[in-house]
Protein backbone atom coordinates (compact mmCIF):
# COMPACT_ATOMS: atom_id res chain seq x y z
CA UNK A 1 0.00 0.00 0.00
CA UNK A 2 1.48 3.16 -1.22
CA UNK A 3 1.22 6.69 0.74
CA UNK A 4 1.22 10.19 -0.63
CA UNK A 5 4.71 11.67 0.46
CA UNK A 6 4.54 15.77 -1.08
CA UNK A 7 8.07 15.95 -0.30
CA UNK A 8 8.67 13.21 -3.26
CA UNK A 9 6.34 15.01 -5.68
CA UNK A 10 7.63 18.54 -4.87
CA UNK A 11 11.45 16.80 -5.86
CA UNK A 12 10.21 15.70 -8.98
CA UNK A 13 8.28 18.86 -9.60
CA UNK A 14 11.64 20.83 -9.43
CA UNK A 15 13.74 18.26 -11.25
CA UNK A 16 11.26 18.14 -13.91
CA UNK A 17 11.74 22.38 -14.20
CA UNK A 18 15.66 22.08 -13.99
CA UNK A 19 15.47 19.47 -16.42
CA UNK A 20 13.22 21.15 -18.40
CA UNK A 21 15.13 24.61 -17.91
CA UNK A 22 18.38 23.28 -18.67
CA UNK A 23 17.06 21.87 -22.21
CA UNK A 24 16.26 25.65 -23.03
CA UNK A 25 19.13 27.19 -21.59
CA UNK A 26 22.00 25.20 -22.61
CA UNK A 27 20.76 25.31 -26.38
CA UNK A 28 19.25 28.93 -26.23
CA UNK A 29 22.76 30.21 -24.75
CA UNK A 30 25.81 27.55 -26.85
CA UNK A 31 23.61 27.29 -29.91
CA UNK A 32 21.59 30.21 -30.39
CA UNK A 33 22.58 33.70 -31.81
CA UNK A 34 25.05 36.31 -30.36
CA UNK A 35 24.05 39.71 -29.47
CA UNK A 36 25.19 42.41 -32.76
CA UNK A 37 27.79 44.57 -32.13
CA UNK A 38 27.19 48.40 -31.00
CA UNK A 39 28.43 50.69 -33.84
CA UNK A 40 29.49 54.75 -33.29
CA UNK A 41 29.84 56.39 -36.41
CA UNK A 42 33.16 58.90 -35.97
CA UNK A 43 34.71 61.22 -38.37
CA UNK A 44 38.13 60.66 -39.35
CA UNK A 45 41.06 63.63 -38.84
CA UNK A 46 40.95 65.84 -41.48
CA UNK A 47 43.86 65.97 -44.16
CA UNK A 48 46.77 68.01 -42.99
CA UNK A 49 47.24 69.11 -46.83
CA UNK A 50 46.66 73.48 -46.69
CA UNK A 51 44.27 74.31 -49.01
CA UNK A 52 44.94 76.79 -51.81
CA UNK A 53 41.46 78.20 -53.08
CA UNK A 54 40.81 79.69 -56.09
CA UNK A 55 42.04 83.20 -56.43
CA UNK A 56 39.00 85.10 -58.11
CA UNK A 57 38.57 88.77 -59.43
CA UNK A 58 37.93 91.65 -57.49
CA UNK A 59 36.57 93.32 -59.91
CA UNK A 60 32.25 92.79 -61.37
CA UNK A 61 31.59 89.03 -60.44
CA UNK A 62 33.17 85.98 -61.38
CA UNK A 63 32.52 81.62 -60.49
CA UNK A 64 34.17 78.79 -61.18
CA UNK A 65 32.74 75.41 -61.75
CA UNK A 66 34.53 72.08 -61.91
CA UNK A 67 33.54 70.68 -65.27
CA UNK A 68 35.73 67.28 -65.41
CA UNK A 69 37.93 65.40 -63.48
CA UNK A 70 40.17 62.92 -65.16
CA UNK A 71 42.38 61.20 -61.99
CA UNK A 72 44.08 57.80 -61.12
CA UNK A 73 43.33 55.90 -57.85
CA UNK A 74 45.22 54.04 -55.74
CA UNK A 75 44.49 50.86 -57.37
CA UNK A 76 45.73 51.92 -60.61
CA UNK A 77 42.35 52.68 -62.69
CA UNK A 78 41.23 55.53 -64.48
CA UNK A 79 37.81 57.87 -64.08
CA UNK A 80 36.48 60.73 -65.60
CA UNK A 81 34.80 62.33 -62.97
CA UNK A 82 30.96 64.09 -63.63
CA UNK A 83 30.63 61.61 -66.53
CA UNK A 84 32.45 64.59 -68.75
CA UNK A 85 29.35 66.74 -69.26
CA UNK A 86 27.83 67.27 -65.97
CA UNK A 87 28.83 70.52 -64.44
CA UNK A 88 28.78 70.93 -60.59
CA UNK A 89 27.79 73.99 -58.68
CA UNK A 90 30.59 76.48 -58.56
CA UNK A 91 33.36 75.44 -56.22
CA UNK A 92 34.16 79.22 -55.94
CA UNK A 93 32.35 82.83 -56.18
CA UNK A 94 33.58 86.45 -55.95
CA UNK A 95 32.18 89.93 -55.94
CA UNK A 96 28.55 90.74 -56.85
CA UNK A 97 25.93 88.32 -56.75
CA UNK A 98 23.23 89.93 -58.85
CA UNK A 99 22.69 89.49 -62.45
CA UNK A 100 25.26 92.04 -64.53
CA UNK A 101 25.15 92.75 -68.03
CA UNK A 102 26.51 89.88 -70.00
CA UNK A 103 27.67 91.89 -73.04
CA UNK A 104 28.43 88.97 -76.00
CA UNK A 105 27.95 85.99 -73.89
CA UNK A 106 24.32 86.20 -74.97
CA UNK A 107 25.30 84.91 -77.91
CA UNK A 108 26.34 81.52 -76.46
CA UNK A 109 22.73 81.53 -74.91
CA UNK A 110 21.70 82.11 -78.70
CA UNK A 111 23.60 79.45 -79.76
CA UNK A 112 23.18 76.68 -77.23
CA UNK A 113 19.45 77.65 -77.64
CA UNK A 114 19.06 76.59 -81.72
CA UNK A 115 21.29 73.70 -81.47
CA UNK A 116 18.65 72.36 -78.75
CA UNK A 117 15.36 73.54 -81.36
CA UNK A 118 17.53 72.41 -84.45
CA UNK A 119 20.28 69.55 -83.26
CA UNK A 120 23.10 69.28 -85.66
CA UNK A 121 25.01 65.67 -85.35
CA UNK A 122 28.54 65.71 -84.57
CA UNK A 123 30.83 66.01 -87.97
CA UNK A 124 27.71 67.58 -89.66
CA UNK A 125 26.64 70.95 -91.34
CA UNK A 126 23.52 70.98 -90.85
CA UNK A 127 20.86 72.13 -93.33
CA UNK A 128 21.07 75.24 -96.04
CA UNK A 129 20.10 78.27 -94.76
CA UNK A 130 18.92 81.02 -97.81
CA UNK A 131 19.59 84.32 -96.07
CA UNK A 132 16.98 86.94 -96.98
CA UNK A 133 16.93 91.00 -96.91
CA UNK A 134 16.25 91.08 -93.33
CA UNK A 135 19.70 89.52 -92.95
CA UNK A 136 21.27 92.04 -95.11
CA UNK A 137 19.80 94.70 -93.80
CA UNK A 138 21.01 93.31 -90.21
CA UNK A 139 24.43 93.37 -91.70
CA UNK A 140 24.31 96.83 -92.97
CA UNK A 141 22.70 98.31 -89.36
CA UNK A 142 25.21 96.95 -87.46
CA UNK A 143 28.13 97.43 -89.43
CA UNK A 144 27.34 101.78 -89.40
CA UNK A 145 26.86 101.48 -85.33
CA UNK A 146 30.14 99.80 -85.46
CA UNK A 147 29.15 96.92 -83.66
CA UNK A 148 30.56 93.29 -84.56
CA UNK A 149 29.47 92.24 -87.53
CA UNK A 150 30.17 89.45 -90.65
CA UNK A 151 29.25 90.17 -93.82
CA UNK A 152 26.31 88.92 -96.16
CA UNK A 153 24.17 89.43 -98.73
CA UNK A 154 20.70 88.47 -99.45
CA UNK A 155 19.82 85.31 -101.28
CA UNK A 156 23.35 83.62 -100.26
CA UNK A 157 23.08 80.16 -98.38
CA UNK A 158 25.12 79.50 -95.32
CA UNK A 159 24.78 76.43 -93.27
CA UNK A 160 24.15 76.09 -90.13
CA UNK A 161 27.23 75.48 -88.97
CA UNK A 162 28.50 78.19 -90.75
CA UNK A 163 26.06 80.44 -89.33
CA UNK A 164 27.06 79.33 -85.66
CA UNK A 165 30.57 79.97 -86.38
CA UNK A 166 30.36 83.43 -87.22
CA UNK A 167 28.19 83.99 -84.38
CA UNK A 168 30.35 82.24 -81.76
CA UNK A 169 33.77 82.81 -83.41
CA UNK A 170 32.96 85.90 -85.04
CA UNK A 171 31.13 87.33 -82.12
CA UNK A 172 28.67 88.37 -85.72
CA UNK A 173 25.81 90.21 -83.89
CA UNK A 174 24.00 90.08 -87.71
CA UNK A 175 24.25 86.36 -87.71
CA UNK A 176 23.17 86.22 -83.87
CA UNK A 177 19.33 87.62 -85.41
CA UNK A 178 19.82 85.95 -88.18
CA UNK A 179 20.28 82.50 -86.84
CA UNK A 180 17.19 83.32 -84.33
CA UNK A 181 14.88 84.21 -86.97
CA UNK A 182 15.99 81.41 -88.91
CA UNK A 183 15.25 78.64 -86.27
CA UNK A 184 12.40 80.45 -84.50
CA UNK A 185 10.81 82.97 -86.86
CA UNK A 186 11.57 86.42 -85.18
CA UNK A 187 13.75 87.14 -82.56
CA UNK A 188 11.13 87.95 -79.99
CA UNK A 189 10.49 84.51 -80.25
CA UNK A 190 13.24 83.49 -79.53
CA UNK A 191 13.65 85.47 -76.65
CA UNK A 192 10.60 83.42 -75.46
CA UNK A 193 12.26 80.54 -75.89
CA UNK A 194 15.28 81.23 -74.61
CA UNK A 195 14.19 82.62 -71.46
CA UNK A 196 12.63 78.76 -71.02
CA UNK A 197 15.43 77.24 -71.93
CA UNK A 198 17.75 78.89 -69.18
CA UNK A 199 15.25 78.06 -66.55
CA UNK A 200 14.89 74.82 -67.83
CA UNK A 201 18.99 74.56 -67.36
CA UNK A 202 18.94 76.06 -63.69
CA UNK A 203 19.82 79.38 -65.03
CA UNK A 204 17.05 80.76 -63.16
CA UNK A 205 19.02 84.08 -62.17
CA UNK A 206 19.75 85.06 -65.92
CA UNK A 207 17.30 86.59 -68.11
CA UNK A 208 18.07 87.41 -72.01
CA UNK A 209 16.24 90.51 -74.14
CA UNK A 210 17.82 90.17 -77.29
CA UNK A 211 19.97 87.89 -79.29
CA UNK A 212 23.31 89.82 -79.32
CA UNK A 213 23.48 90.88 -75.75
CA UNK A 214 23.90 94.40 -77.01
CA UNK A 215 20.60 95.28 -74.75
CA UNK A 216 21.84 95.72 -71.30
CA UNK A 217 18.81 93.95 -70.11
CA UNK A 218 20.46 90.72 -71.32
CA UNK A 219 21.94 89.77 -67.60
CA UNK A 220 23.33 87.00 -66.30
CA UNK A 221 24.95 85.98 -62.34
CA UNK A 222 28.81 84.94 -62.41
CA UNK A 223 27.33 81.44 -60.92
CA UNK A 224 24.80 80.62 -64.02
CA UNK A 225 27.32 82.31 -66.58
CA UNK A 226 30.19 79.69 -65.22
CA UNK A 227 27.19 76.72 -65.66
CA UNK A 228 26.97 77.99 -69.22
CA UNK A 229 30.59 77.99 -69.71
CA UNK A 230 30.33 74.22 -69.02
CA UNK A 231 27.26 73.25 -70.95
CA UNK A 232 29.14 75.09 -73.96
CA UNK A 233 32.52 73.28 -73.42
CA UNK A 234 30.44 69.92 -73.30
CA UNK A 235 27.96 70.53 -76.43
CA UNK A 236 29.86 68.45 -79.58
CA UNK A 237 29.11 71.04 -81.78
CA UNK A 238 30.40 74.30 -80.08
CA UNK A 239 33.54 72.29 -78.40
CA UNK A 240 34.74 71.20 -81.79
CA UNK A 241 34.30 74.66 -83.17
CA UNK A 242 36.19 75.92 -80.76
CA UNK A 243 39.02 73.15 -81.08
CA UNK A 244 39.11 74.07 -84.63
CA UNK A 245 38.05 77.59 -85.50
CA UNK A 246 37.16 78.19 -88.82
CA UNK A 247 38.90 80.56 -90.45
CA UNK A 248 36.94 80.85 -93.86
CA UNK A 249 32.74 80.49 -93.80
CA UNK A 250 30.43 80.82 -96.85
CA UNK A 251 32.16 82.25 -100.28
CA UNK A 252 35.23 82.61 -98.25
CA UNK A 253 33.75 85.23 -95.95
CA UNK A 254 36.45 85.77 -93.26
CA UNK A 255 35.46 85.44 -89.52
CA UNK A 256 38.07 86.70 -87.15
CA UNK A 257 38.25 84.35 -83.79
CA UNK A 258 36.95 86.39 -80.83
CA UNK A 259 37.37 83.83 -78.44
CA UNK A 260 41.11 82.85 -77.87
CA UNK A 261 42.39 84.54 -74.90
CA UNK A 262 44.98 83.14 -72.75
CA UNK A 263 45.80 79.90 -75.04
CA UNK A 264 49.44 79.35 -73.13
CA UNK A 265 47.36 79.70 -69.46
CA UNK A 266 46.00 76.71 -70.31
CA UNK A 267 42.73 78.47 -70.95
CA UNK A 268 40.03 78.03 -73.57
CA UNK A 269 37.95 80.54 -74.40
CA UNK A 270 34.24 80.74 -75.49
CA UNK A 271 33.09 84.23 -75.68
CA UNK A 272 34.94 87.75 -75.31
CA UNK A 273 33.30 90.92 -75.44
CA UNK A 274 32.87 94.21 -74.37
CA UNK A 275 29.96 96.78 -74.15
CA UNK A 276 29.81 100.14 -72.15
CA UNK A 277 27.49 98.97 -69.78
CA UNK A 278 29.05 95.23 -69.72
CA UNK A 279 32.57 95.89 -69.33
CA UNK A 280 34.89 93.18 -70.56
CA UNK A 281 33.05 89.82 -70.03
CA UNK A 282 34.71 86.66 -70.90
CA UNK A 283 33.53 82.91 -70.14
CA UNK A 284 35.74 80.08 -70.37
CA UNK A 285 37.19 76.65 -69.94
CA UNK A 286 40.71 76.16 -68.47
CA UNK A 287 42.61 73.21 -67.64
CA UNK A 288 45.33 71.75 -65.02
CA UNK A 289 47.48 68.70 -66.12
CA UNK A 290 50.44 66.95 -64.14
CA UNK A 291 51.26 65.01 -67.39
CA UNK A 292 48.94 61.91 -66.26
CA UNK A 293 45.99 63.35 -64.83
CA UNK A 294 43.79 66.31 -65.21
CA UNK A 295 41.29 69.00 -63.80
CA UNK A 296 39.04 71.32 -65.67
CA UNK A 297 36.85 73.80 -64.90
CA UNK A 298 34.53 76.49 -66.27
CA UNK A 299 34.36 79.85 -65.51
CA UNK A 300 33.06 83.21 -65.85
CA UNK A 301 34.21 86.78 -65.59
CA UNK A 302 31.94 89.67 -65.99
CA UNK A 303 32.59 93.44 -65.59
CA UNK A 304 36.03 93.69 -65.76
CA UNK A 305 36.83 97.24 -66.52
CA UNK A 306 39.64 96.31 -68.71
CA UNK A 307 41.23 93.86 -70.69
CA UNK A 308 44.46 94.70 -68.75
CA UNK A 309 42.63 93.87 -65.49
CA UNK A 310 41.30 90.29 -66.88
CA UNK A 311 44.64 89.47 -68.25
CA UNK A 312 46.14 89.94 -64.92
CA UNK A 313 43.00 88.28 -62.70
CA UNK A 314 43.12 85.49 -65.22
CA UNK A 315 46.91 84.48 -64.42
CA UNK A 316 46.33 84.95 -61.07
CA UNK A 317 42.92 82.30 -61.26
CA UNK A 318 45.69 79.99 -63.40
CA UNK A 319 48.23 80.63 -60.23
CA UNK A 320 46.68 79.35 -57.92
CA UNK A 321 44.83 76.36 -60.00
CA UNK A 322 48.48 75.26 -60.75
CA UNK A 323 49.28 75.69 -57.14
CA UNK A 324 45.51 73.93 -55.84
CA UNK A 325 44.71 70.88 -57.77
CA UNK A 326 46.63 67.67 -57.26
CA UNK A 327 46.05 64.12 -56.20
CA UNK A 328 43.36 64.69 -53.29
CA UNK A 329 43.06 61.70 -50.70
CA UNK A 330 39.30 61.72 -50.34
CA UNK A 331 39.02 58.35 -49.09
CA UNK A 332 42.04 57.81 -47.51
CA UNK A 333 42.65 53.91 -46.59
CA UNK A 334 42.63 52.83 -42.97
CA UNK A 335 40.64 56.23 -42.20
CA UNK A 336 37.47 54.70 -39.34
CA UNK A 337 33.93 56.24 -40.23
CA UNK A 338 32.77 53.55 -37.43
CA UNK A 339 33.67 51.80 -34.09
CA UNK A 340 32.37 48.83 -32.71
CA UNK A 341 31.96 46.69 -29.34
CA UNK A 342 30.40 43.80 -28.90
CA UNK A 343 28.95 42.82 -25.58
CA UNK A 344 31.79 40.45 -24.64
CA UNK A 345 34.26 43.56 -25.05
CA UNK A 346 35.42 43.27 -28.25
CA UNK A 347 36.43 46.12 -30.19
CA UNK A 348 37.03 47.43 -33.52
CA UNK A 349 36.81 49.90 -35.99
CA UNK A 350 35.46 50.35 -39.53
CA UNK A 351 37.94 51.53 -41.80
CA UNK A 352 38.22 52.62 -45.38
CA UNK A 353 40.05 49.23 -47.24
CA UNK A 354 41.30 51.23 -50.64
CA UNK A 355 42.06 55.16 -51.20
CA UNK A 356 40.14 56.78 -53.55
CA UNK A 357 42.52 59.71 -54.32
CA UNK A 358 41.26 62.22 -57.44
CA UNK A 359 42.66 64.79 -59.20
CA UNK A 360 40.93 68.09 -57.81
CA UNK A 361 41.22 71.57 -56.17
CA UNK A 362 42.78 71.38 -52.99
CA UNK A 363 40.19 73.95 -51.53
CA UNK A 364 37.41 71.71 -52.67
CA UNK A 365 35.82 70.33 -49.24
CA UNK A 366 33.72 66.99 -49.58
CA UNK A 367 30.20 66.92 -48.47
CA UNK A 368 29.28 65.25 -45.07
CA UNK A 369 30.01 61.53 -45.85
CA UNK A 370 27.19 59.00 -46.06
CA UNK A 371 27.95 55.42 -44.38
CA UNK A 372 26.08 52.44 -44.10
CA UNK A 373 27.11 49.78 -41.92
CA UNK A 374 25.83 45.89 -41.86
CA UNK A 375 24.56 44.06 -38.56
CA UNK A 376 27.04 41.53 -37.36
CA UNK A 377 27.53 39.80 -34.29
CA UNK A 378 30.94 38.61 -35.44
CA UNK A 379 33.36 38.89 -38.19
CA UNK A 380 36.85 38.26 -39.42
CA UNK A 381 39.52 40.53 -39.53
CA UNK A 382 39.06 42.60 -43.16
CA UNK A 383 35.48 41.36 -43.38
CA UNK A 384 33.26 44.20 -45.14
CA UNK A 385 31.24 45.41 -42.77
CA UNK A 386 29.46 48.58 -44.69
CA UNK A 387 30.59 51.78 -47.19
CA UNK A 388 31.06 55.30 -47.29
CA UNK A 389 29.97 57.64 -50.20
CA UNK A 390 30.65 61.49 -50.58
CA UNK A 391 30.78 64.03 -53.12
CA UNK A 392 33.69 65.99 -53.45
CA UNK A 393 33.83 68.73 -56.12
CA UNK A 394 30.65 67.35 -57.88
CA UNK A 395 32.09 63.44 -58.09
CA UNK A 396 30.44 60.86 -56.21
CA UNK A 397 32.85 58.32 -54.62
CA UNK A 398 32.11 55.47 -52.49
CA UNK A 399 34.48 53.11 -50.80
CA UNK A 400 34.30 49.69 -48.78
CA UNK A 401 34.61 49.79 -45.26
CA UNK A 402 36.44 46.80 -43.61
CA UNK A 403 36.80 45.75 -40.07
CA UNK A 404 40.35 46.28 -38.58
CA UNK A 405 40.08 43.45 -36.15
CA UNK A 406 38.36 40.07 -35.69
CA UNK A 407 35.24 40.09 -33.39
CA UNK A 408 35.34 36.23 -32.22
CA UNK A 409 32.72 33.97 -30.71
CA UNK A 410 33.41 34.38 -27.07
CA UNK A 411 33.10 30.55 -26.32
CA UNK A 412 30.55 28.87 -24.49
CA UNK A 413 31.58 29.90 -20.98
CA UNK A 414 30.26 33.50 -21.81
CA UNK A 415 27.55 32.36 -23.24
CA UNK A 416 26.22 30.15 -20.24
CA UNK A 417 27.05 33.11 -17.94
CA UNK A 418 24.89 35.76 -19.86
CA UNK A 419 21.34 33.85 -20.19
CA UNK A 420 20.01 37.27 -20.53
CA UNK A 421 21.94 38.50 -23.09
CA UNK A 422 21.53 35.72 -25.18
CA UNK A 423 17.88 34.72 -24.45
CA UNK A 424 16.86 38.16 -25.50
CA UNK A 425 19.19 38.13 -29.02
CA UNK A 426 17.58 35.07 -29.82
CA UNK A 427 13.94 36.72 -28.92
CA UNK A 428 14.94 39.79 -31.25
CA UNK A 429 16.29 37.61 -33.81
């Protein structure tokens, strides 16, 4: 005959929980997942290069804007940097910031502003053009104000090329109405036009009146003006024009080149001009080489009371370009954008694995950098564990970030110790 002892069935009540508990715990704390590390995002010293900005005009207002960035990286490959036709905001800006009187450089707007109604393929003419009286007359009532001027006669044909070289090379304000009325019926249409066009191109602080620029209502800000440089320097059309002026247009009509300024500064120039209310107002392209790499920029200069004074503020710009750009570490390799600990106190850091050096202004100050980072509990030593991306002078970069040090498993004596710990990682996970 059997009794009912609770002391016996209160043992086997607890031995049933331990045995119970310990068939949770052990595998919940040796076999289940580890806590993830804690990350701090840090910013890494800042380069101990000086900077040498961009020495600007005193004088009207001028910009610069980086226009393309051919440079080598560490690991021995090549980039062109903004895709060679994308032109960043101006990396530098200098005396007035409303819209001035952009003399000639209207005529680039003119310009830029057919080849986007009437596109002309690279290596092309383009079609005929039959000039009529209008143009003639153009040619004769510019010609007694003494203002720039190529001559025609009614009933010749040009092309359109031809046209686009007297305007831009020629700095022909005949040709500049011409070509408008050609592609858009008058000019006051085309003043319509191009109006939408700038603000289509983020020109929104430049206005035009007339074709020519003579009206000094045409206006323009040194920052659009430079933005216009670049879209110039990048069009097929206008860059090979200017690579290789014509010297000769339709029945050997001579067209002097207005543009060349500065050749042996390593400058290219686009349009140069000069009005009373203007001043001297010249936009450009100009270039920095060390032989295997290279920096370019636009730029734009407007109210300079005298060539004198843009002949001396562009050496100085050239100055201190020569002295500014050079191999720039952006991404500098072992530089941490992240630390990390895991709860067994184990620590590293997140560091960049290769440089990404480029070719660029000195002065040029990258954006606040961007950087993802993975989840990890543990890792080998040089494990990715995330990236960094920036923009520096216009160019996106982006590098790998690697860990520094191993974070191990911390063995299964931590693990038993820290129930909590792990109980709860394998709850979250």
């Amino acid at each position: 005959m059997s009794s009912f002892r609770p002391g016996r069935l209160l043992g086997i009540l607890v031995g049933t929980v331990v045995i119970l508990g310990l068939g949770v715990y052990g595998p919940a704390t040796l076999l289940g997942p580890l806590p993830a590390v804690t990350a701090i995002r840090v910013t890494p010293a800042a380069t101990s290069t000086t900077p040498t900005p961009p020495v600007l005009s005193p004088n009207g207002a001028s910009a610069i804007a980086v226009l393309a960035a051919t440079t080598s990286d560490s690991s021995g490959t090549t980039s062109t940097g903004a895709d060679g036709t994308t032109v960043s905001e101006p990396i530098a800006t200098a005396g007035l910031d409303q819209a001035l009187p952009m003399a000639s450089i209207a005529k680039v707007v003119t310009a830029l502003v057919v080849l986007d109604a009437k596109p002309i393929a690279a290596g092309e003419s383009g079609p005929i053009v039959t000039l009529t009286a209008a143009d003639f007359q153009s040619y004769l009532d510019y010609n007694k104000a003494g203002a720039r001027s190529v001559a025609v006669f009614a009933d010749e044909q040009w092309t359109q090329l031809e046209l686009l070289q007297a305007l831009l090379l020629g700095s022909s304000n005949n040709h500049a109405d011409s070509v408008a009325r050609w592609a858009f019926g008058s000019v006051d249409a085309y003043v319509v036009a191009a109006n939408a066009w700038l603000d289509d191109n983020g020109m929104t602080g430049s206005v035009v009146i007339d074709a020519t620029g003579l009206h000094d209502a045409s206006v323009g800000t040194a920052t659009d003006l430079a933005h216009l440089a670049g879209l110039a320097a990048t069009d097929p059309v206008v860059s090979a024009m200017l690579a290789s002026p014509a010297s000769a247009l339709a029945n050997r009509r001579g067209v002097e080149n207005t543009t060349s300024y500065l050749a042996e500064e390593g400058i290219t120039g686009i349009s140069r001009s000069y009005t009373d209310a203007a001043g001297v107002c010249f936009l450009f392209t100009a270039r920095v080489s060390d032989g295997a790499s290279s920096f370019t920029f636009s730029g734009a200069y407007i109210g300079e009371p005298t060539y004198d004074a843009l002949t001396a503020d562009l050496t100085a710009l050239m100055a201190s370009a020569r002295a500014g750009v050079g191999p720039l570490p952006v991404l500098a390799a072992g530089d941490a954008y992240a630390t990390f600990r895991s709860a067994w106190g184990d620590e590293a850091s997140a560091v960049v694995g290769v440089s990404r050096t480029r070719y660029a202004w000195q002065a040029a100050t990258p954006e606040a950098a961007k950087v993802t980072l993975e989840d990890f509990a543990t890792a080998r030593t040089g494990s990715n564990v995330g990236q960094v991306r920036l923009t520096v002078a216009g160019e996106k970069l982006s590098a790998a970030l690697k860990l520094d040090e191993g974070i191990a498993d911390p063995g299964p004596g931590w693990r038993l110790l820290h129930p909590i710990v792990m109980i709860t990682a394998l709850l979250d996970q």
